[in-house]
N, C-alpha and C. Protein backbone atom coordinates (compact mmCIF):
# COMPACT_ATOMS: atom_id res chain seq x y z
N UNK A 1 -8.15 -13.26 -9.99
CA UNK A 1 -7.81 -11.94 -10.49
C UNK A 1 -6.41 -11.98 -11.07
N UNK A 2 -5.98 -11.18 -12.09
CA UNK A 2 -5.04 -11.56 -13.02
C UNK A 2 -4.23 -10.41 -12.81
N UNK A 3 -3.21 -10.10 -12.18
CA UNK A 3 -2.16 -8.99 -12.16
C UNK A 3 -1.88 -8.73 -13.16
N UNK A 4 -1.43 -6.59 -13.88
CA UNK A 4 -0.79 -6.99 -15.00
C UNK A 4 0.29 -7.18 -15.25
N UNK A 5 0.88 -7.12 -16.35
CA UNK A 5 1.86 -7.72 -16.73
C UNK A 5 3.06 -6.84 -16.66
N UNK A 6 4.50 -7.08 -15.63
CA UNK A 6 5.68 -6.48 -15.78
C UNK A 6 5.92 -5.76 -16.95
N UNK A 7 6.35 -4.36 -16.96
CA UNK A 7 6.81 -3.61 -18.28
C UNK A 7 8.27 -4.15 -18.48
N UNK A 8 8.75 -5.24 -19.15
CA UNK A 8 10.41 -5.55 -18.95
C UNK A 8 10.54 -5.93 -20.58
N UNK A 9 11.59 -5.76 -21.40
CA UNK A 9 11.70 -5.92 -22.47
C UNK A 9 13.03 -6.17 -22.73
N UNK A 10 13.09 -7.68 -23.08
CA UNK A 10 12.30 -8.42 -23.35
C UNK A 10 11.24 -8.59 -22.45
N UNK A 11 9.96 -9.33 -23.14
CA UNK A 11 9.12 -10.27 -21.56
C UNK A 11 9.93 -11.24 -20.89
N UNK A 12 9.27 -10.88 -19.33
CA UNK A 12 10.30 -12.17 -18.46
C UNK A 12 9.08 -12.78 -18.22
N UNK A 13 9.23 -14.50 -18.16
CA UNK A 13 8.45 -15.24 -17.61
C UNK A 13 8.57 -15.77 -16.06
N UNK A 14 7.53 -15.14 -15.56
CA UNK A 14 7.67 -15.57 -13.50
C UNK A 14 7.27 -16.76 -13.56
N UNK A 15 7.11 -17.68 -13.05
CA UNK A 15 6.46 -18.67 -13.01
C UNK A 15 5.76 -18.84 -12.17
N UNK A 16 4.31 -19.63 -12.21
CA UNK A 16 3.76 -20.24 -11.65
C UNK A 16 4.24 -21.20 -10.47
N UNK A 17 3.99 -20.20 -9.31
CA UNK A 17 4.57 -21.89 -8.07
C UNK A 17 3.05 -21.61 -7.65
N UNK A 18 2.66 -22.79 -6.62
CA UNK A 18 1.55 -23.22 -5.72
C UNK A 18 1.90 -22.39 -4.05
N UNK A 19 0.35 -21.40 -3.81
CA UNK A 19 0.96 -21.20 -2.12
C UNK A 19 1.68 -22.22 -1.47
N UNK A 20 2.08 -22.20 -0.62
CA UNK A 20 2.93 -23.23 0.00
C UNK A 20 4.21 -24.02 -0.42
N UNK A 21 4.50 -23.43 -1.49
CA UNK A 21 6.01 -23.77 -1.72
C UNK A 21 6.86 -23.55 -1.24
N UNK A 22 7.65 -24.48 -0.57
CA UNK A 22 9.11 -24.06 0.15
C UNK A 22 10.12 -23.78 -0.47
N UNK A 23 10.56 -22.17 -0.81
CA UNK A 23 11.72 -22.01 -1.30
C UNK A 23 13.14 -21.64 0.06
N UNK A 24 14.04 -22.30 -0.95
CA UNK A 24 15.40 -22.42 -0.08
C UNK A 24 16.08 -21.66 -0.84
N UNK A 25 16.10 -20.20 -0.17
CA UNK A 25 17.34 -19.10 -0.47
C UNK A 25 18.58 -19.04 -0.47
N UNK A 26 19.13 -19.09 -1.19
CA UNK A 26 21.00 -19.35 -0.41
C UNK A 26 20.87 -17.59 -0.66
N UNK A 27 22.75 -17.04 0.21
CA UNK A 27 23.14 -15.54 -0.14
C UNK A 27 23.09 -15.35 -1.42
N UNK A 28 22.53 -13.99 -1.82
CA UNK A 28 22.60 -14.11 -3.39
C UNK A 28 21.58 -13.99 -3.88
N UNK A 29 20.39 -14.73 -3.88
CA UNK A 29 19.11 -15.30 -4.47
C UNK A 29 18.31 -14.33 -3.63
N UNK A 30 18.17 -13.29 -2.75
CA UNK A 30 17.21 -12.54 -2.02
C UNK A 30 18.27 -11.42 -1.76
N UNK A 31 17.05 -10.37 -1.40
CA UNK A 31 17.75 -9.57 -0.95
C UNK A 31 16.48 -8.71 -0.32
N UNK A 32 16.66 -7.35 0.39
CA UNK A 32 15.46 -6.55 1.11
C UNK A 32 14.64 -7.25 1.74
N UNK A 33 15.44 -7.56 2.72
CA UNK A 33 14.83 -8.60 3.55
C UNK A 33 14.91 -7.66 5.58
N UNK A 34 13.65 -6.97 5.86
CA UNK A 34 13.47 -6.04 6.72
C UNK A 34 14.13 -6.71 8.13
N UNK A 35 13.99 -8.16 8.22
CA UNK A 35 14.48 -8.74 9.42
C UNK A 35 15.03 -10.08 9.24
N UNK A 36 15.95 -10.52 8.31
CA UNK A 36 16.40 -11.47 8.20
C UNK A 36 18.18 -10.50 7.94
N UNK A 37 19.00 -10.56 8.53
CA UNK A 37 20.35 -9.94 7.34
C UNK A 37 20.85 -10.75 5.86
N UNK A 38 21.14 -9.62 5.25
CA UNK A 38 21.50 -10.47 3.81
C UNK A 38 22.65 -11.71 4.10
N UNK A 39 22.70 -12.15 3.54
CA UNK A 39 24.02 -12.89 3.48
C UNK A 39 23.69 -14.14 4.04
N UNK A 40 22.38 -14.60 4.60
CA UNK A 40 21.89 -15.69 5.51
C UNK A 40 20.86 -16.38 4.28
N UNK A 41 21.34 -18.22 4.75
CA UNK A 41 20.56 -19.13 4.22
C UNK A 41 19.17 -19.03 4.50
N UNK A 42 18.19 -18.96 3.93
CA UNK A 42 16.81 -18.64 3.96
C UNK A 42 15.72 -19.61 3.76
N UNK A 43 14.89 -20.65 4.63
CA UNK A 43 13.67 -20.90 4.13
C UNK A 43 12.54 -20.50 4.39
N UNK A 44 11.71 -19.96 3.33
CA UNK A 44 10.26 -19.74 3.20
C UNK A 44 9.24 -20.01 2.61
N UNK A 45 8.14 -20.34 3.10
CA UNK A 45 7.22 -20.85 2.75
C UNK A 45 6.25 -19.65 1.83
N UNK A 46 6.05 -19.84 0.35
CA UNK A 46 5.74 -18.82 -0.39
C UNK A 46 3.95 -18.93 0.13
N UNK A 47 3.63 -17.35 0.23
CA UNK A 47 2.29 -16.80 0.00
C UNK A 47 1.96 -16.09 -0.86
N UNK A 48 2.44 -15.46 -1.97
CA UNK A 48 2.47 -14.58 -3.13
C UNK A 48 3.68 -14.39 -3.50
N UNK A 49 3.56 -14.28 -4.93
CA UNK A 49 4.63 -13.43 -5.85
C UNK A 49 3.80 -12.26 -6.39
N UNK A 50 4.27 -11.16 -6.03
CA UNK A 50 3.86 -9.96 -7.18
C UNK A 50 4.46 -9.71 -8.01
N UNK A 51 3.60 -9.85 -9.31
CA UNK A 51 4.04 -9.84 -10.83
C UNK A 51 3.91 -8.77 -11.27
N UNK A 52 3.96 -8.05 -10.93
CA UNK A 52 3.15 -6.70 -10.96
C UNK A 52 4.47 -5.66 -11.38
N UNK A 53 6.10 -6.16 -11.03
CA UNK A 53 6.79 -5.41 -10.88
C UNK A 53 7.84 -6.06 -10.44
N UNK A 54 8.81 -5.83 -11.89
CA UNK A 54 9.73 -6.94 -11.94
C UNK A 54 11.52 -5.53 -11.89
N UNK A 55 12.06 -6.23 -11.04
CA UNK A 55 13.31 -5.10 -10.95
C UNK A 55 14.20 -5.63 -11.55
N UNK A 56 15.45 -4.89 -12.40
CA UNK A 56 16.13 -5.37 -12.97
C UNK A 56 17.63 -4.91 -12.48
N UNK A 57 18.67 -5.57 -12.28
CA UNK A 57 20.38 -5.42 -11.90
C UNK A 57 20.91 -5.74 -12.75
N UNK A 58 22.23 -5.33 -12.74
CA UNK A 58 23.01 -6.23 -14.04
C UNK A 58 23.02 -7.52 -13.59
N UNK A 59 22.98 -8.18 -12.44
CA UNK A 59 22.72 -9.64 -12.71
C UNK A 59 21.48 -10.34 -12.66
N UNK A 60 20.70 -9.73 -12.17
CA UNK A 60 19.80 -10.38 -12.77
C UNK A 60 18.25 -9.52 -12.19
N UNK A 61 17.28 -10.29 -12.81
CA UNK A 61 15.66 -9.98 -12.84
C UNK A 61 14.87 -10.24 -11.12
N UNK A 62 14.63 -9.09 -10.35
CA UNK A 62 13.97 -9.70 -9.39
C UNK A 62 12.87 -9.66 -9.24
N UNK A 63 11.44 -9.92 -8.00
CA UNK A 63 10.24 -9.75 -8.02
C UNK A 63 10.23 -9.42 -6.44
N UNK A 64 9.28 -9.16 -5.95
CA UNK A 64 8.43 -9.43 -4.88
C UNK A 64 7.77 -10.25 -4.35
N UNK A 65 8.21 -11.19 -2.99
CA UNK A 65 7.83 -12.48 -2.93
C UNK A 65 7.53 -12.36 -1.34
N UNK A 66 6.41 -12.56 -1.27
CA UNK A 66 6.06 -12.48 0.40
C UNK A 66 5.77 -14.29 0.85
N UNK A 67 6.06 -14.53 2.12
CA UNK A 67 5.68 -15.62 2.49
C UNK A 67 5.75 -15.74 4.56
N UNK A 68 6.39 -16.75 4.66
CA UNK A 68 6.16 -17.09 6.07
C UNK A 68 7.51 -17.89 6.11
N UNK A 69 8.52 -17.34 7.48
CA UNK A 69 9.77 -17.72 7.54
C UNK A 69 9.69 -19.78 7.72
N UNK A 70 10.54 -20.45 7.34
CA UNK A 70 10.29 -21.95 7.42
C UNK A 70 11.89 -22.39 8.32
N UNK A 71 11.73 -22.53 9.47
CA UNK A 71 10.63 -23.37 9.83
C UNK A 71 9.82 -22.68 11.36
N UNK A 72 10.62 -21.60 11.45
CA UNK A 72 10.42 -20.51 12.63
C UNK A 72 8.71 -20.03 13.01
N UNK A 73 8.01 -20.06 11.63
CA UNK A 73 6.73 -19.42 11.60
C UNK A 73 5.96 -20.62 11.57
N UNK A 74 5.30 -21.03 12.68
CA UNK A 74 4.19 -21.96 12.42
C UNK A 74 2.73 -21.50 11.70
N UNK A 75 2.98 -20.75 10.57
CA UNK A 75 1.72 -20.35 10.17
C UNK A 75 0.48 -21.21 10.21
N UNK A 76 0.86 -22.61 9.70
CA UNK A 76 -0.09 -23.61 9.00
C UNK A 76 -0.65 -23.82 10.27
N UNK A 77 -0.17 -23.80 11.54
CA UNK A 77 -0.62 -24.48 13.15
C UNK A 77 -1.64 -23.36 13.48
N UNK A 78 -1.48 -22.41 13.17
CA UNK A 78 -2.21 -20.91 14.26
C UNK A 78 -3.00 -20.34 13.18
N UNK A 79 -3.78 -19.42 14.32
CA UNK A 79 -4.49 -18.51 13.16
C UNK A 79 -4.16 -17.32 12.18
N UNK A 80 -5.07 -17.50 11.26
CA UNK A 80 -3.92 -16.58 9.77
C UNK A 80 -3.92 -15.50 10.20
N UNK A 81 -2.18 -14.86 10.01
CA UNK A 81 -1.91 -13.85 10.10
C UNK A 81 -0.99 -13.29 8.64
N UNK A 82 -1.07 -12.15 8.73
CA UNK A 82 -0.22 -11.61 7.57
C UNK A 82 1.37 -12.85 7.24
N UNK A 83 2.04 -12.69 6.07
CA UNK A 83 3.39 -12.82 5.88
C UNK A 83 4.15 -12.11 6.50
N UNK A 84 5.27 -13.19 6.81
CA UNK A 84 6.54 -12.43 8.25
C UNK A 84 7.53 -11.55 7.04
N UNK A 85 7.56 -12.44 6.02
CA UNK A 85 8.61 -12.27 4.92
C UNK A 85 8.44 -11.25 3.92
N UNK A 86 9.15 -10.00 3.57
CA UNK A 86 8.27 -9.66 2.12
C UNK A 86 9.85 -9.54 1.74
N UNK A 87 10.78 -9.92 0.32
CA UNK A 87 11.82 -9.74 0.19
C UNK A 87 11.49 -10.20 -1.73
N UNK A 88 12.97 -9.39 -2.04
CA UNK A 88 13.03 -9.59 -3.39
C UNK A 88 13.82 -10.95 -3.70
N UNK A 89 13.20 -11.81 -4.97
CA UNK A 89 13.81 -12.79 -4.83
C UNK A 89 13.98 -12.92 -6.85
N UNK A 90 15.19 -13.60 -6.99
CA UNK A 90 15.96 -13.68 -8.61
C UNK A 90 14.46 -14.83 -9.26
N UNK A 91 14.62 -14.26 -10.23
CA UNK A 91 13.20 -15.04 -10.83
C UNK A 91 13.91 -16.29 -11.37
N UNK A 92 15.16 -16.02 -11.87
CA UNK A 92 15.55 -17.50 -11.88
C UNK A 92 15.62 -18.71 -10.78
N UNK A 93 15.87 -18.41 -9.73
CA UNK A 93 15.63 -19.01 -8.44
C UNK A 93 14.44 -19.58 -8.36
N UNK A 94 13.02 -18.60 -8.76
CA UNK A 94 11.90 -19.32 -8.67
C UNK A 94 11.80 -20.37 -9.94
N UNK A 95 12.20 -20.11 -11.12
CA UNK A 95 12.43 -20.68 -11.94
C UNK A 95 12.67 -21.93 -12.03
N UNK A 96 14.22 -22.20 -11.02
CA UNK A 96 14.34 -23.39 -10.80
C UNK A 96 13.42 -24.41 -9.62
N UNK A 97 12.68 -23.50 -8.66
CA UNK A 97 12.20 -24.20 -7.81
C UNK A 97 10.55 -25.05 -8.41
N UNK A 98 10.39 -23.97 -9.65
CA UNK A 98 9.40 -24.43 -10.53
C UNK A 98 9.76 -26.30 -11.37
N UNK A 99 10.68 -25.97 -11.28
CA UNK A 99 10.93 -27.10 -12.22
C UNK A 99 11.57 -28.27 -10.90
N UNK A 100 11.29 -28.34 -10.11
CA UNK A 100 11.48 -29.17 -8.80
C UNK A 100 10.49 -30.17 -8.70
C-alpha cells in the first residue's frame, strides 16, 4: 500500500530504508520523543516511516518514525508487540543512514 505523498514545496525525498534498520540519533536529529528526554544519544531499530506528513522548521524537514528502542527492546527475541518509539526524526539523518 502506497502512502500519499507529503504536501511540501519543493518535493522532499524520504527515503527508502528496510524494517530493521538501525538508526543512531545523536541530540539534534530527533525530537518528540514521549519517554526518551531530548538531548540523549538514541538507538533504534526502525519499524515505519510515515510519509504521509512531513514537518517543516527553519532547520530543517522532519517525519514520523516509529521503531523499537536498540538495544533495550528485545523485540526480535519476544512476541510482536507494538513500537516503544514514535518520535520525529530530520529526513536528512535518514538520508544519510540510506546511503550507509
Amino acid at each position: 500500500m502506497t502512502e500519499p505523498h507529503p504536501t511540501v514545496n519543493p518535493p522532499v525525498e524520504i527515503p527508502e530504508l528496510p524494517v530493521g534498520t538501525l538508526l543512531r540519533l545523536h541530540p539534534g536529529e530527533w525530537s518528540h520523543c514521549a519517554i526518551v528526554p531530548l538531548g540523549m544519544y538514541l538507538e533504534m531499530t526502525l519499524s515505519r516511516i510515515h510519509r504521509n506528513t512531513v514537518h517543516a522548521d527553519r532547520a530543517a524537514l522532519w517525519v514520523w518514525v516509529v521503531g523499537h528502542e536498540h538495544p533495550a527492546c528485545t523485540w526480535a527475541h519476544v512476541d510482536s508487540h507494538p513500537p516503544c518509539l514514535h518520535l520525529l526524526v530530520r529526513i536528512d539523518v535518514l538520508t544519510a543512514a540510506a546511503d550507509r
